[in-house]
PDB file of N, CA and C in Angstrom:
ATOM      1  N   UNK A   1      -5.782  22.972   7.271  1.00  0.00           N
ATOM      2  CA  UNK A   1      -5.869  22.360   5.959  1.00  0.00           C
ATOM      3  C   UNK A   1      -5.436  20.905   6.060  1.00  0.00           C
ATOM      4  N   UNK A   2      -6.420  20.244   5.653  1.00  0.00           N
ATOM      5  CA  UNK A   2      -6.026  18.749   5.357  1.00  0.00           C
ATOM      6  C   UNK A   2      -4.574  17.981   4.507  1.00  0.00           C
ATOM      7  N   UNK A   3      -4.003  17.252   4.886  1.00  0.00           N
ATOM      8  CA  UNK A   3      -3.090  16.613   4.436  1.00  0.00           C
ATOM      9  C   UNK A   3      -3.458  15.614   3.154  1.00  0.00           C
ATOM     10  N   UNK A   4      -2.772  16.284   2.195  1.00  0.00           N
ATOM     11  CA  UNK A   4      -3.703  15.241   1.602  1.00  0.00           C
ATOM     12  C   UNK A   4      -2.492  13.562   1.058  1.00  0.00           C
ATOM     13  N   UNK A   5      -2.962  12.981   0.550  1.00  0.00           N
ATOM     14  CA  UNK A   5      -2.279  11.563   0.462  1.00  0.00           C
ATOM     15  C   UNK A   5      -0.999  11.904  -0.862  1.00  0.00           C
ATOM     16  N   UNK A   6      -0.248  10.833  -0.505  1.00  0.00           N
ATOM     17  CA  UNK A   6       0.784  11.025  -2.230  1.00  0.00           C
ATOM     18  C   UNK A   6      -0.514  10.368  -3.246  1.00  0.00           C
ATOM     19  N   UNK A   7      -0.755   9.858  -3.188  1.00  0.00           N
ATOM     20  CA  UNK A   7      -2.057   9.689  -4.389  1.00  0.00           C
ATOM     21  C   UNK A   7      -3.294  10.596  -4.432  1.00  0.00           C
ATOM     22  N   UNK A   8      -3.610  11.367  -4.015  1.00  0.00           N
ATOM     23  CA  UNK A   8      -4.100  12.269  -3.788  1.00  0.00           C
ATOM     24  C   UNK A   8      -3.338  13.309  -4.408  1.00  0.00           C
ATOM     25  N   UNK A   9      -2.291  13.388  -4.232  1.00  0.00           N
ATOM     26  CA  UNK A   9      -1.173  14.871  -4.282  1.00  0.00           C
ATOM     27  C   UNK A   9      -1.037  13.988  -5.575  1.00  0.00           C
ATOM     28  N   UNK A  10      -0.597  13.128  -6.490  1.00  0.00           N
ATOM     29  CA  UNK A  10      -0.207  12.871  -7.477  1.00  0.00           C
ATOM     30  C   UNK A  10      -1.580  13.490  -8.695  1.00  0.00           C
ATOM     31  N   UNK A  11      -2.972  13.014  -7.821  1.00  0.00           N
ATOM     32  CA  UNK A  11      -4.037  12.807  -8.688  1.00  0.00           C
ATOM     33  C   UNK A  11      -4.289  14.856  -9.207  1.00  0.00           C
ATOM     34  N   UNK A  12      -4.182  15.572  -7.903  1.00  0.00           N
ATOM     35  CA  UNK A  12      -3.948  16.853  -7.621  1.00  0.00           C
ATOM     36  C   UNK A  12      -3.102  17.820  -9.268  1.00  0.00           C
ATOM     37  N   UNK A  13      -2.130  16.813  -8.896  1.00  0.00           N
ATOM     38  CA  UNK A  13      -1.253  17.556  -9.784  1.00  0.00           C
ATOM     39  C   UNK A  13      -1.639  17.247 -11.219  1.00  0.00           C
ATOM     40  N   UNK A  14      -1.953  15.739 -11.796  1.00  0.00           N
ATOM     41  CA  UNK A  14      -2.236  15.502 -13.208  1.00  0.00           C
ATOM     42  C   UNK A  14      -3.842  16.535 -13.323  1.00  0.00           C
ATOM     43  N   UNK A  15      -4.451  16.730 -12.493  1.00  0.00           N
ATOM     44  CA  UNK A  15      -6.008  17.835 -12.751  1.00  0.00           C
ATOM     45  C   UNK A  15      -5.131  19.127 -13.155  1.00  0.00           C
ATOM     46  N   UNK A  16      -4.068  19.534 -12.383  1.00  0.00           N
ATOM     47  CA  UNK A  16      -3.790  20.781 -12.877  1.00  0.00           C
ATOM     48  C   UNK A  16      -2.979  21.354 -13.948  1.00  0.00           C
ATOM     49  N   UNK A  17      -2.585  19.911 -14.028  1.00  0.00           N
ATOM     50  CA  UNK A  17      -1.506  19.775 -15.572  1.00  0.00           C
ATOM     51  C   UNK A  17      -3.032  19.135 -17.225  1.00  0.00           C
ATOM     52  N   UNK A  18      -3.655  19.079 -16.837  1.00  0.00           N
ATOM     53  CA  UNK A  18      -4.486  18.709 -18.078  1.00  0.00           C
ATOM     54  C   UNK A  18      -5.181  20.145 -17.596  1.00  0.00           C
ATOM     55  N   UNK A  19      -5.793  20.816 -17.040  1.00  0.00           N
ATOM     56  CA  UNK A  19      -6.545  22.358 -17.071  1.00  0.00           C
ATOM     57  C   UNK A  19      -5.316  23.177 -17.505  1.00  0.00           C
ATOM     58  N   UNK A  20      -4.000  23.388 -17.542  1.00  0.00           N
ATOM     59  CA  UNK A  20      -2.798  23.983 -18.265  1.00  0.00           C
ATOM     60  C   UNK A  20      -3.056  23.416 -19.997  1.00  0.00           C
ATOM     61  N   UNK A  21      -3.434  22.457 -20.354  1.00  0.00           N
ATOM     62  CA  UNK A  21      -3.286  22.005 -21.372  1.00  0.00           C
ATOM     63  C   UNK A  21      -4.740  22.375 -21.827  1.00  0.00           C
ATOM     64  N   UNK A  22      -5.747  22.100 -21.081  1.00  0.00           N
ATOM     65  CA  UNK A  22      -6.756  22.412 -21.902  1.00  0.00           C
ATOM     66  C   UNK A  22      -6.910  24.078 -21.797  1.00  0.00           C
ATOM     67  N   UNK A  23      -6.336  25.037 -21.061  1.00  0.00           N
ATOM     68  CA  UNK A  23      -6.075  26.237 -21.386  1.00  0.00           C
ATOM     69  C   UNK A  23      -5.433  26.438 -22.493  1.00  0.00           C
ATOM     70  N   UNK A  24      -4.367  25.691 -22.707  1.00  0.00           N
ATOM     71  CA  UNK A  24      -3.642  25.704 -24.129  1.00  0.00           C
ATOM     72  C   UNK A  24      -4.528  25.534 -25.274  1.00  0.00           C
ATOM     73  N   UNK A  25      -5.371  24.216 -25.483  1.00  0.00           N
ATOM     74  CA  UNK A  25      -6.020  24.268 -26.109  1.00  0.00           C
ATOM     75  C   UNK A  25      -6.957  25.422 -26.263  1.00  0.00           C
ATOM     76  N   UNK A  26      -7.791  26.079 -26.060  1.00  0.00           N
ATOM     77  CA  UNK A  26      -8.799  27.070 -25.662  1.00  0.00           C
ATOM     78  C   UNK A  26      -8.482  28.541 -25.938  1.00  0.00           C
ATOM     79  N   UNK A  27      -6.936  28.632 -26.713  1.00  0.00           N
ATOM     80  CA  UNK A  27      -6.157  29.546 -26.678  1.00  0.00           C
ATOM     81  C   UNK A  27      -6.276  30.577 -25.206  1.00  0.00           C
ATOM     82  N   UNK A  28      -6.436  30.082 -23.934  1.00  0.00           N
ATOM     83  CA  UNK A  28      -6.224  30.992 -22.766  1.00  0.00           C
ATOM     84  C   UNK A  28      -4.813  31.315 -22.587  1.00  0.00           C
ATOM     85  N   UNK A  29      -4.110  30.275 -23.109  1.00  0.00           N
ATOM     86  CA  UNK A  29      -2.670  30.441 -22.477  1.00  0.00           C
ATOM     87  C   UNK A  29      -1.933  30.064 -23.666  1.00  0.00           C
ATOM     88  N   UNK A  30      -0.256  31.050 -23.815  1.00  0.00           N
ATOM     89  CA  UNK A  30       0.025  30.521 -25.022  1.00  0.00           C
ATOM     90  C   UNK A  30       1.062  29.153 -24.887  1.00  0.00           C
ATOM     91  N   UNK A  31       1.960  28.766 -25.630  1.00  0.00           N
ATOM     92  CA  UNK A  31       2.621  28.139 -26.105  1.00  0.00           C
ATOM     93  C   UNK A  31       3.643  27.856 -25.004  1.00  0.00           C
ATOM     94  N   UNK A  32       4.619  28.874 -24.520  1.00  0.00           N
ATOM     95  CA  UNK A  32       5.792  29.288 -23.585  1.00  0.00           C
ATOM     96  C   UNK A  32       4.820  28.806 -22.057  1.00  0.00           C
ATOM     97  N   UNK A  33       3.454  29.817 -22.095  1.00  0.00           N
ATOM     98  CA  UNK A  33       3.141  30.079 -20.984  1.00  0.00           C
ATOM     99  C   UNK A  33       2.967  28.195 -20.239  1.00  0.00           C
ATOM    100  N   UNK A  34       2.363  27.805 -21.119  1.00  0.00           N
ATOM    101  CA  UNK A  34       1.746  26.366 -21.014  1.00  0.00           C
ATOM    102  C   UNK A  34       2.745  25.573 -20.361  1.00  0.00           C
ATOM    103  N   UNK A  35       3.954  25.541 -21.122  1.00  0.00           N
ATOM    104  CA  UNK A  35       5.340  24.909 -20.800  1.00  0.00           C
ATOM    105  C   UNK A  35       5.861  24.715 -19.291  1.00  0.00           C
ATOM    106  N   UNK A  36       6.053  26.397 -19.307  1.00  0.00           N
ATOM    107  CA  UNK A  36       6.233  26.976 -17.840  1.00  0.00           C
ATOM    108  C   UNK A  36       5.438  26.546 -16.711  1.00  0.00           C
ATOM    109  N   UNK A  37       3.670  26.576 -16.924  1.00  0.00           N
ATOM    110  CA  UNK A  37       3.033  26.306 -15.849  1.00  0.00           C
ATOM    111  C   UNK A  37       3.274  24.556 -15.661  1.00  0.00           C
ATOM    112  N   UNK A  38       3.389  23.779 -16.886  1.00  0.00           N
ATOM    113  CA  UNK A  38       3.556  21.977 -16.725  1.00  0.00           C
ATOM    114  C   UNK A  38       5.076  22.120 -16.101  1.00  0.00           C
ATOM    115  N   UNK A  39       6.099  22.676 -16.037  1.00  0.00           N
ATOM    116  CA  UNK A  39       7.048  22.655 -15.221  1.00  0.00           C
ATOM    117  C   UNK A  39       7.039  23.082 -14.117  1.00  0.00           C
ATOM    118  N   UNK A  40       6.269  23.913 -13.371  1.00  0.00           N
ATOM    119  CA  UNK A  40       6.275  24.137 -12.653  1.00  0.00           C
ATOM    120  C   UNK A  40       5.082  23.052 -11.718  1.00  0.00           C
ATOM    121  N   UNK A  41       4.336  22.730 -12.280  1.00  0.00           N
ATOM    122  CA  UNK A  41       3.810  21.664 -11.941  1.00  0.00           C
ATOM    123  C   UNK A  41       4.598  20.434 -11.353  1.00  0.00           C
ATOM    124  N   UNK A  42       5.312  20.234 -12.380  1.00  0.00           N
ATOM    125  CA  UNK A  42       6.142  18.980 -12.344  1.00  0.00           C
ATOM    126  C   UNK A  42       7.389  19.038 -11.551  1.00  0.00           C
ATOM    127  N   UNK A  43       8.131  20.398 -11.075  1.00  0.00           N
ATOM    128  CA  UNK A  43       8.858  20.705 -10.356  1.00  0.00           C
ATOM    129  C   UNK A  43       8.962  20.949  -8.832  1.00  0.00           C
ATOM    130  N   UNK A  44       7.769  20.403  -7.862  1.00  0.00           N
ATOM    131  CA  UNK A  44       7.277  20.356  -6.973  1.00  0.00           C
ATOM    132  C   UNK A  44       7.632  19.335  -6.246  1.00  0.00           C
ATOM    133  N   UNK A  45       8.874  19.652  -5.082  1.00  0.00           N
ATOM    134  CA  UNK A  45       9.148  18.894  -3.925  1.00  0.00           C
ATOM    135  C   UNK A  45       8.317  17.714  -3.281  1.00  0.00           C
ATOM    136  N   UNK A  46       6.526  18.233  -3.550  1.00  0.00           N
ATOM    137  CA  UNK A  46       6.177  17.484  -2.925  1.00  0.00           C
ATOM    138  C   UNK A  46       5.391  16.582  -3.668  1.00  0.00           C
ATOM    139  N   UNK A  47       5.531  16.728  -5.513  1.00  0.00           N
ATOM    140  CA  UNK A  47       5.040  15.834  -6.137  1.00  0.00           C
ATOM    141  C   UNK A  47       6.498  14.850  -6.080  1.00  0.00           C
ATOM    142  N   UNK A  48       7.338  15.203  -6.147  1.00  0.00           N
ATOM    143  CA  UNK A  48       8.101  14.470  -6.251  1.00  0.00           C
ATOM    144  C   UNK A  48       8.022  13.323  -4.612  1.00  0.00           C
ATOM    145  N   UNK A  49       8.245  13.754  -3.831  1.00  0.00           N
ATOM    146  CA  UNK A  49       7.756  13.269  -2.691  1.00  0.00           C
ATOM    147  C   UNK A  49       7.003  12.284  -2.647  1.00  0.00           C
ATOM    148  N   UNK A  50       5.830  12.449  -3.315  1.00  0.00           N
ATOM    149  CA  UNK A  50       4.375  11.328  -3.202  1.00  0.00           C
ATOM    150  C   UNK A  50       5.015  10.342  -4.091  1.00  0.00           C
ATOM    151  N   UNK A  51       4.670  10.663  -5.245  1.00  0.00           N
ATOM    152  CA  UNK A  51       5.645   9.525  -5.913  1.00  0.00           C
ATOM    153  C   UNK A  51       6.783   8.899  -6.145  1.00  0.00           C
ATOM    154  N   UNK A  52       7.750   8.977  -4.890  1.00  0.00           N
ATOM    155  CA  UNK A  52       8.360   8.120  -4.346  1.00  0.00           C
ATOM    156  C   UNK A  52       7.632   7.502  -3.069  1.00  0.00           C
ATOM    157  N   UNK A  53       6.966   8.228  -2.068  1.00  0.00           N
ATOM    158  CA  UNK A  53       6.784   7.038  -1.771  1.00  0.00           C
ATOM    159  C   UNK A  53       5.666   5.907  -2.126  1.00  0.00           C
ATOM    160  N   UNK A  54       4.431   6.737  -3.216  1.00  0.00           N
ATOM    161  CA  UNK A  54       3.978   5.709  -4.049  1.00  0.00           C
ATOM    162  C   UNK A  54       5.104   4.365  -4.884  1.00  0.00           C
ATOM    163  N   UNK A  55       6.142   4.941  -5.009  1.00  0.00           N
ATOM    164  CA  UNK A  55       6.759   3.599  -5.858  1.00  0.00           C
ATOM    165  C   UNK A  55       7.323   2.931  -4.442  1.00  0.00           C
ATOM    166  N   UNK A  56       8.124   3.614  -3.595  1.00  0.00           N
ATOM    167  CA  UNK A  56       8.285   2.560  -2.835  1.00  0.00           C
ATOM    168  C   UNK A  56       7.418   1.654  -1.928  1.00  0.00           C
ATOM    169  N   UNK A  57       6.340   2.257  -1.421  1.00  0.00           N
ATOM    170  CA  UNK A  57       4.871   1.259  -0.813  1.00  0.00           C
ATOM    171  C   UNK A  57       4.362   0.499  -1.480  1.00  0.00           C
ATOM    172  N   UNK A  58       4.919   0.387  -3.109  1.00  0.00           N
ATOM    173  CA  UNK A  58       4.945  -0.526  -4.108  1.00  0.00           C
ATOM    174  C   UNK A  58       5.202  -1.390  -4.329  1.00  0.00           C
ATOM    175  N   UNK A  59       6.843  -1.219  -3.683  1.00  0.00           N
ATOM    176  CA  UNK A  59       7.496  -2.192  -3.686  1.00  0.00           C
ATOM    177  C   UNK A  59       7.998  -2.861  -2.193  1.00  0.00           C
ATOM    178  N   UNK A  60       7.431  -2.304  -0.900  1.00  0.00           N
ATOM    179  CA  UNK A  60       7.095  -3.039   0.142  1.00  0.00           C
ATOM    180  C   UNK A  60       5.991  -4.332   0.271  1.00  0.00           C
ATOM    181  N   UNK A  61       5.268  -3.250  -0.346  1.00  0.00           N
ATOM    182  CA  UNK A  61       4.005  -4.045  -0.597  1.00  0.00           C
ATOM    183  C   UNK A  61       3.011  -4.369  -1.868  1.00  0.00           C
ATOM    184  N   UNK A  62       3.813  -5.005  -2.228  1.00  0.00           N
ATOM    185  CA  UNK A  62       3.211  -5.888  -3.866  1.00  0.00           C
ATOM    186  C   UNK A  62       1.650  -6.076  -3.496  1.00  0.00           C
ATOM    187  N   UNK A  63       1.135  -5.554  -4.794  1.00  0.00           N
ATOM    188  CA  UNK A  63      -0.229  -6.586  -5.290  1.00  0.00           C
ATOM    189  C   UNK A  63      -0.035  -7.718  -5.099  1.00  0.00           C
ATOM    190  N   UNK A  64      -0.595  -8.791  -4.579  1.00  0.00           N
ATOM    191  CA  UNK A  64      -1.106  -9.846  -5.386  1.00  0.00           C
ATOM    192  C   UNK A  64      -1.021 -10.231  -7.063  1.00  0.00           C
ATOM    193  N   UNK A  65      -0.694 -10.825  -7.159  1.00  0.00           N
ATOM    194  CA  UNK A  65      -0.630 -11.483  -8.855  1.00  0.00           C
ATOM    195  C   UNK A  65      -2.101 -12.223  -8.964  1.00  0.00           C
ATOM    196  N   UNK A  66      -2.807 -12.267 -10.160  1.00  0.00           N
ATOM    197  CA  UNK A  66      -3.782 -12.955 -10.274  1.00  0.00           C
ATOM    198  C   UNK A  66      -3.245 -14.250 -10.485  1.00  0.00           C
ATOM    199  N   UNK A  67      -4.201 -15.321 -10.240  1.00  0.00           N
ATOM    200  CA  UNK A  67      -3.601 -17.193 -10.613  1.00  0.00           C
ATOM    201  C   UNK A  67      -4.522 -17.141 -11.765  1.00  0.00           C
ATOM    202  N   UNK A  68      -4.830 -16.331 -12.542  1.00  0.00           N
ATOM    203  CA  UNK A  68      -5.199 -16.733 -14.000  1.00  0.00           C
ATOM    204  C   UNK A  68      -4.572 -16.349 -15.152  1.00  0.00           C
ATOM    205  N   UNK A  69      -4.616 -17.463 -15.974  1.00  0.00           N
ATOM    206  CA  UNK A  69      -3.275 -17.739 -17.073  1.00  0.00           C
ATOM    207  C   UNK A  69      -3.708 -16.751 -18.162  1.00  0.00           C
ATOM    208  N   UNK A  70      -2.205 -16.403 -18.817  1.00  0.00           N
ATOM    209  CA  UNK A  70      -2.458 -15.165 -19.684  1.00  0.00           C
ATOM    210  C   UNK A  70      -3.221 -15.445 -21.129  1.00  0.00           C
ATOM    211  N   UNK A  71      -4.275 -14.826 -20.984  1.00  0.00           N
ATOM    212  CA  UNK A  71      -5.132 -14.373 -22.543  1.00  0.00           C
ATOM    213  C   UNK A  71      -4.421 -14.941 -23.474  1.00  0.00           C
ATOM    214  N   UNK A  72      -4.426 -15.462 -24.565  1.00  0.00           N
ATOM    215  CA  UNK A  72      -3.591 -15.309 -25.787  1.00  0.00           C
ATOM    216  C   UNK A  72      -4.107 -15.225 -27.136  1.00  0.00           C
TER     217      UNK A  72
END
């Protein structure tokens, strides 16, 4: 099985947290159940994982700033 990326694993997890919700919606799943599965979602070593080191490769390595002046 492929490894997949922390952005990948981040993108992974928000698909399975909006199909929990749109089960909610759809009445598949109730109220409690919904809760439970977005925590358990969100309680994952290795989401947590990706998005750290998404924030820190962030902050190794900055964007670029655009040189165009702000809208007003």
């Amino acid at each position: 099985m492929a490894r997949l990326s922390p952005a990948e694993q981040i993108e992974q997890s928000y698909d399975l947290a909006i199909m929990a919700l749109a089960d909610y919606l759809t009445h598949k799943r109730d109220a409690t159940a919904t809760v439970d599965a977005l925590i358990r979602i969100l309680d994952r070593d290795a989401l947590r994982d990706a998005i750290t080191e998404v924030l820190v490769d962030s902050r190794v390595h900055p964007r670029p700033k655009a040189d165009l002046p702000l809208v007003r």
